[in-house]
Protein backbone atom coordinates (compact mmCIF):
# COMPACT_ATOMS: atom_id res chain seq x y z
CA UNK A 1 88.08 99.44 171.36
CA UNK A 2 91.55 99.10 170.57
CA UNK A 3 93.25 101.94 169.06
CA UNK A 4 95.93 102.00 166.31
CA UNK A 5 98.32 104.24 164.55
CA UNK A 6 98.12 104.36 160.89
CA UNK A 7 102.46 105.59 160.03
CA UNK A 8 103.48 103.48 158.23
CA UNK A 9 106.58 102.75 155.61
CA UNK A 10 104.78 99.65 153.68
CA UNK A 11 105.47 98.57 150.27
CA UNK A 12 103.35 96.26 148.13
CA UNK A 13 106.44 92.97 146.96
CA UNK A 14 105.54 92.73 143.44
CA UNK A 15 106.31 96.47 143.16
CA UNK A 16 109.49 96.12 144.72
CA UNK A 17 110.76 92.70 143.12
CA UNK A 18 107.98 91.45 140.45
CA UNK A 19 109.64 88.11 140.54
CA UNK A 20 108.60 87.53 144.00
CA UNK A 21 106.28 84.69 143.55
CA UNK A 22 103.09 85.08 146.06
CA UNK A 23 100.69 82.60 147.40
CA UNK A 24 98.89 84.08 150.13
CA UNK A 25 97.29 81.56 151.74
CA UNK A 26 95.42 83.62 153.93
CA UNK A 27 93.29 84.62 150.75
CA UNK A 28 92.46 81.08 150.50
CA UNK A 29 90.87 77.96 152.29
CA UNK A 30 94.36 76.31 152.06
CA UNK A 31 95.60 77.61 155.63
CA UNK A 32 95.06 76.39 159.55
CA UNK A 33 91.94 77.70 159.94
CA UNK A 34 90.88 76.29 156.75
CA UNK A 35 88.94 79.68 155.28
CA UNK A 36 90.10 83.00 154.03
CA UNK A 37 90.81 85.80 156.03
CA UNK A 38 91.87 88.28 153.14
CA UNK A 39 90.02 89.83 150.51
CA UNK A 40 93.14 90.18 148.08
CA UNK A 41 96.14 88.05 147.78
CA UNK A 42 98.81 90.72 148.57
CA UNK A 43 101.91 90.87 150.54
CA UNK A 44 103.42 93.79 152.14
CA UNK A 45 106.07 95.06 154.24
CA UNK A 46 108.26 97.97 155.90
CA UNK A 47 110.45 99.07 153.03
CA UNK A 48 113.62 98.44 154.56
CA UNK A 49 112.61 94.67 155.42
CA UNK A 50 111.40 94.64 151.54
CA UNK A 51 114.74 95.97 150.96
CA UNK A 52 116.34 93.37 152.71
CA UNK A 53 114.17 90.66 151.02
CA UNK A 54 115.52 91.56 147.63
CA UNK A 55 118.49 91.07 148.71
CA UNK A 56 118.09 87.39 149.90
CA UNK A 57 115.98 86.55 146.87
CA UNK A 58 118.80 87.71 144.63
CA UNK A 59 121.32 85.56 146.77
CA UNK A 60 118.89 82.50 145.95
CA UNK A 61 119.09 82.78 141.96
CA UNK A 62 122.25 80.85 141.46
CA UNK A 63 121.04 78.26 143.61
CA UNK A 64 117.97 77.80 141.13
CA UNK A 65 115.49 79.15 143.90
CA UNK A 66 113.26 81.71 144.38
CA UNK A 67 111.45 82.96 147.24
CA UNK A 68 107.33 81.81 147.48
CA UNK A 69 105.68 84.64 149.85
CA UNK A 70 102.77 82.83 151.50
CA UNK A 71 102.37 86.42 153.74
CA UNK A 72 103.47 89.80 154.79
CA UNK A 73 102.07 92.69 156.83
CA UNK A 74 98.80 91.18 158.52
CA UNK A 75 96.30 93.53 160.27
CA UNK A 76 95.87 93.24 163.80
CA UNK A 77 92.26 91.91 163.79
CA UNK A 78 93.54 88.94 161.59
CA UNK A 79 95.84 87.92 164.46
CA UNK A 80 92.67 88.22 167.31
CA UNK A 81 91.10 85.95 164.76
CA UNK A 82 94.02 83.24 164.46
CA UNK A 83 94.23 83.65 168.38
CA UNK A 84 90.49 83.18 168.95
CA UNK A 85 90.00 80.13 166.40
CA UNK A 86 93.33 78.17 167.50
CA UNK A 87 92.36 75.84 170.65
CA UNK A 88 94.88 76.69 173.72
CA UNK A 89 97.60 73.94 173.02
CA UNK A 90 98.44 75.03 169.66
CA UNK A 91 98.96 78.61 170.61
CA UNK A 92 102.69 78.42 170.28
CA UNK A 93 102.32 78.74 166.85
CA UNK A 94 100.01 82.22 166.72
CA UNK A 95 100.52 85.49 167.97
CA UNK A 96 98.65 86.65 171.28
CA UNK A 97 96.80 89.78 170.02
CA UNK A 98 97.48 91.75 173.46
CA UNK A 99 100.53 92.51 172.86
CA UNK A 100 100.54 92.17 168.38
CA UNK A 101 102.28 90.21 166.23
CA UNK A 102 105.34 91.23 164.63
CA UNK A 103 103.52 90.75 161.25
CA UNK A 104 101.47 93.40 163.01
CA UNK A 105 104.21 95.83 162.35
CA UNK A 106 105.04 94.82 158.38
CA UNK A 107 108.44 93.31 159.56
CA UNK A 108 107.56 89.36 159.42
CA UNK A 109 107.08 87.57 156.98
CA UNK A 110 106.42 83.82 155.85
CA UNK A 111 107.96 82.40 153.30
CA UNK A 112 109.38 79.48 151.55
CA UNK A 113 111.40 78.18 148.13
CA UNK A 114 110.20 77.76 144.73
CA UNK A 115 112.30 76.01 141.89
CA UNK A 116 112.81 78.16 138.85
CA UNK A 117 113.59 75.39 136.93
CA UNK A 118 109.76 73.54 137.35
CA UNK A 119 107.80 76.27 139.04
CA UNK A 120 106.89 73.83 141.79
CA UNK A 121 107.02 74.51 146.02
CA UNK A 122 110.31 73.42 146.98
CA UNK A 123 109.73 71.08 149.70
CA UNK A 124 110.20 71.49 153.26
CA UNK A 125 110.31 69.29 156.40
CA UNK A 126 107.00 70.12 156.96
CA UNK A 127 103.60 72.15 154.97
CA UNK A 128 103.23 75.85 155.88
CA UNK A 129 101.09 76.24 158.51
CA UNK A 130 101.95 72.43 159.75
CA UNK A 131 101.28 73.11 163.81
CA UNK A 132 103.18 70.17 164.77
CA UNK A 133 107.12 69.35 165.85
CA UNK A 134 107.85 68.93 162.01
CA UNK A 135 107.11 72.72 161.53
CA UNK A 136 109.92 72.99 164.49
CA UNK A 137 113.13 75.12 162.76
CA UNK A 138 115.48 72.59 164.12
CA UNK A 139 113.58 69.66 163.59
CA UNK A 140 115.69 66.66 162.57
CA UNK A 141 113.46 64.34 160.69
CA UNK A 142 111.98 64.84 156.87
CA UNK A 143 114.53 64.14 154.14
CA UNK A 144 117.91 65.54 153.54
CA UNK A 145 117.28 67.46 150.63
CA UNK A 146 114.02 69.35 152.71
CA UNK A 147 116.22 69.48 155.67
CA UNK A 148 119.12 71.44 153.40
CA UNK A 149 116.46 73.41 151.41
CA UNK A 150 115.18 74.73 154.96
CA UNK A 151 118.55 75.39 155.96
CA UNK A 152 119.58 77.41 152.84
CA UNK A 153 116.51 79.63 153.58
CA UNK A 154 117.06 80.47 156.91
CA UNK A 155 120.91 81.12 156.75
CA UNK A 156 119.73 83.56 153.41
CA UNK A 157 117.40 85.05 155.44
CA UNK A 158 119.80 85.57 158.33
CA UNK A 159 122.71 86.99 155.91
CA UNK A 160 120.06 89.94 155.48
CA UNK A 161 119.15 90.66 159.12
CA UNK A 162 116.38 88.46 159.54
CA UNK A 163 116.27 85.99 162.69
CA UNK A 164 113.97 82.73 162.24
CA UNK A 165 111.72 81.74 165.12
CA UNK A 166 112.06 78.30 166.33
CA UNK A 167 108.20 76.89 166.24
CA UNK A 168 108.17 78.00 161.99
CA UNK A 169 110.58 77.56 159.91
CA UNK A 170 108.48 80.00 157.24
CA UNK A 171 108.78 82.81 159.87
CA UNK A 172 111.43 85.51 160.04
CA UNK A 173 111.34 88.93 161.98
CA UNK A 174 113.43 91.71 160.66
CA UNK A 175 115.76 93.57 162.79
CA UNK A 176 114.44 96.85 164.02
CA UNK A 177 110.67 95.71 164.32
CA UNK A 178 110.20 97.22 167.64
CA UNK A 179 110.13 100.76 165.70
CA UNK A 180 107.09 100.42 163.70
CA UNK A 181 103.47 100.52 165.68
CA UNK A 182 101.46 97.76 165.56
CA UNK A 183 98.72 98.55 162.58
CA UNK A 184 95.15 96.96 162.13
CA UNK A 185 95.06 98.69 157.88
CA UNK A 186 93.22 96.53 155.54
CA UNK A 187 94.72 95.83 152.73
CA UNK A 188 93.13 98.71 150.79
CA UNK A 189 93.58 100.99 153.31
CA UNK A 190 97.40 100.72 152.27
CA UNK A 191 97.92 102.57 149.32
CA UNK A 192 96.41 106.03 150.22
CA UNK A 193 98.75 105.50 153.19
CA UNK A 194 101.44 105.23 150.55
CA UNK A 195 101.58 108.45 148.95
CA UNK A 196 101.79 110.39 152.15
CA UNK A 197 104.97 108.48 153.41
């Protein structure tokens, strides 16, 4: 059995921001392995990458965008699940639970645009989740306007100390990861956690 520290610095998004606009696919069918792996639509993550998304959604608002938060901080046995369900030559695109996933650690997250304006998903090259070329960061095809929307999110993203990966162009790592443990909390393990931090 795989053991796992429990120190932690997370903090829930909508306490930090309550603008940020969640939907946490992972609490839903709508996702690669087409069934929930959540209990509860929440997002999480290390305060000072929180801190740092603030700051990019902020920079967004006078381009009429906001920041959708499809997920945050996952627990370790939701990445041996993703690993175990996701057939060998699509592994690129999931985390090998051996070593963790940076999501592991509160300091990825997935994300994408939403238009203040309408509400609606700003779209992308590809969907979330997509495990194909289109999902690629530097993938050339799609339209222009997903193409620039992309673009605008990842150099946002980078302003703040983020660094994109290049199979997802929804997935960013925040600088300094490799000083927070690898965690397996459930969601409502979390809070508790909270008040001693």
């Amino acid at each position: 059995m795989k053991s796992f520290e429990t120190r932690h610095e997370l903090v829930e998004l909508p306490e930090v921001d309550p603008t940020f606009r969640l939907d946490v696919r992972y609490a839903t069918s709508d996702n690669f392995i087409g069934r929930a792996v959540y209990t509860e639509a929440r997002a999480f993550l290390q305060k000072p990458a929180a801190e740092a998304l603030l700051r990019v959604h902020r920079s967004l608002l006078p381009h009429g965008y906001g920041l959708l938060i499809f997920d945050g901080y996952r627990p370790w046995s939701v990445t041996k699940i993703f690993w175990d369900e996701t057939p060998e030559e699509k592994r690129i695109f999931v985390a090998n639970p051996e070593s963790g996933s940076i999501h592991n650690r509160g300091c990825a997250i997935d994300l994408g645009l939403h238009d203040l304006e309408t509400g609606l998903e700003v779209e992308m090259p590809s969907a979330f989740d997509e495990m194909t070329e289109r999902s690629y960061a530097n993938y050339p095809g799609g339209t222009s306007e997903s193409r620039q929307a992309r673009d605008l999110l990842r150099s946002s993203m980078e302003a703040q100390g983020y660094e994109g990966i290049k199979f997802e162009w929804w997935h960013f790592n925040f600088k300094g990861w490799r000083d927070y443990p690898v965690l397996n909390l459930a969601f409502h393990e979390i809070e508790p956690a909270l008040q001693t931090v």
